[in-house]
Protein backbone atom coordinates (compact mmCIF):
# COMPACT_ATOMS: atom_id res chain seq x y z
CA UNK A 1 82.12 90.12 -18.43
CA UNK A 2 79.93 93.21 -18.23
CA UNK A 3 80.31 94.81 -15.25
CA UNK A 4 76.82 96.32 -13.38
CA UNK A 5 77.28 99.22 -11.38
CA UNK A 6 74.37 100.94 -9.61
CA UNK A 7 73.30 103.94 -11.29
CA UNK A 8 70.22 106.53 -10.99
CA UNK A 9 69.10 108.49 -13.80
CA UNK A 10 67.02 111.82 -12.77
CA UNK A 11 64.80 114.08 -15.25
CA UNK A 12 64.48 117.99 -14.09
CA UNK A 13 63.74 120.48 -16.26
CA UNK A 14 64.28 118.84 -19.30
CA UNK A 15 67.84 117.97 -18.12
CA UNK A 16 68.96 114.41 -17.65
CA UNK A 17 71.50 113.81 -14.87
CA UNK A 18 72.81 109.93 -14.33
CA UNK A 19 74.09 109.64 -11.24
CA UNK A 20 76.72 106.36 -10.61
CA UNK A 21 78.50 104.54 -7.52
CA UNK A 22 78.19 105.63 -4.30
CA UNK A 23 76.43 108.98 -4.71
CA UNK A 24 73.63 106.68 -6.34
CA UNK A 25 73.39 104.54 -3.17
CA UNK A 26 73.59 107.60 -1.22
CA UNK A 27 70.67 108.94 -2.92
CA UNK A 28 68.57 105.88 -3.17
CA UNK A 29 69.21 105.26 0.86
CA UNK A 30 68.09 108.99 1.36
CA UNK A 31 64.66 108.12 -0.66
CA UNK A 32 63.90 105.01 0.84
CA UNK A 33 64.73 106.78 4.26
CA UNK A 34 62.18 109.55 3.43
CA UNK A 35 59.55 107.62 2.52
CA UNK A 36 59.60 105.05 5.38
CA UNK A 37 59.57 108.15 7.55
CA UNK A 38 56.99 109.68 5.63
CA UNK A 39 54.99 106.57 6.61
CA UNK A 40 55.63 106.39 10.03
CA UNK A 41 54.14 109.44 10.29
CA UNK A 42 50.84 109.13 8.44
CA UNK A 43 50.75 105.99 10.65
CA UNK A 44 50.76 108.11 13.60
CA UNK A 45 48.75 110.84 12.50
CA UNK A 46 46.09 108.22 11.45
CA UNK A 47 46.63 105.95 15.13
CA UNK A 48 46.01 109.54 17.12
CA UNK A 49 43.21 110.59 14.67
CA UNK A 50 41.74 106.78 15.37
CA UNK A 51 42.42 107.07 19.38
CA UNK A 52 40.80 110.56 20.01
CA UNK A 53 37.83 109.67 18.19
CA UNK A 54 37.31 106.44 19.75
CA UNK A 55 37.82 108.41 23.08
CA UNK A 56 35.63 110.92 22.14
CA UNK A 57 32.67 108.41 21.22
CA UNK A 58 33.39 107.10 24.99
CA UNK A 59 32.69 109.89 26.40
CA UNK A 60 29.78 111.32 24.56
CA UNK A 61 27.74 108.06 24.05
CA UNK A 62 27.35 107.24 27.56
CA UNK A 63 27.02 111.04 28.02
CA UNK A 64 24.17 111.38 25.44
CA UNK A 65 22.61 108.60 26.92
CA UNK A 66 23.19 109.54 30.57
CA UNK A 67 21.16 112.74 29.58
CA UNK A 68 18.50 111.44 27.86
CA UNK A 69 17.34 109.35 31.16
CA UNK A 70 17.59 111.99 33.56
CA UNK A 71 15.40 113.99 30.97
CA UNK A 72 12.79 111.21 30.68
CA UNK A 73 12.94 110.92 34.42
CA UNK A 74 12.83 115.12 35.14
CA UNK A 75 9.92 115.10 32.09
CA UNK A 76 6.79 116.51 33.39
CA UNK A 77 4.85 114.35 30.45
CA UNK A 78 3.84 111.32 31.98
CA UNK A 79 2.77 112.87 35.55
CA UNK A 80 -0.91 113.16 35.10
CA UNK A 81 -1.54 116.92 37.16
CA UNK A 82 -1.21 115.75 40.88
């Protein structure tokens, strides 16, 4: 019976380095680790990024609108010289 043991084989430089047992699980825990954390944060960077501009089109919308009816109202366009 051939026995399977986990094993991670890594190219630098040219060099080949196979790495076996419990440094390999080591090493594949640290990657997955990394990239789920590197994840998590894109996730929040993208969630704020998606939060201040939806709080920013609040605010300016009803703003930009606000403005644009006190300017029709204040406009001296329609009066007709009284």
């Amino acid at each position: 019976m051939d026995e399977q043991r986990p094993m991670l084989v890594v190219e630098r430089n040219g060099r080949t380095t196979v790495v076996t047992g419990w440094r390999a699980w080591l090493l594949a825990a640290g990657a997955m680790l990394s990239g789920l954390l590197t994840l998590v944060f894109l996730a929040f960077l993208f969630f704020g990024v998606a939060v201040a501009v939806g709080a920013l089109l609040l605010i300016a919308i009803p703003a930009a609108i606000i403005v644009a009816v006190v300017t029709a109202l204040f406009s001296k366009r329609g009066q007709s010289g009284l």
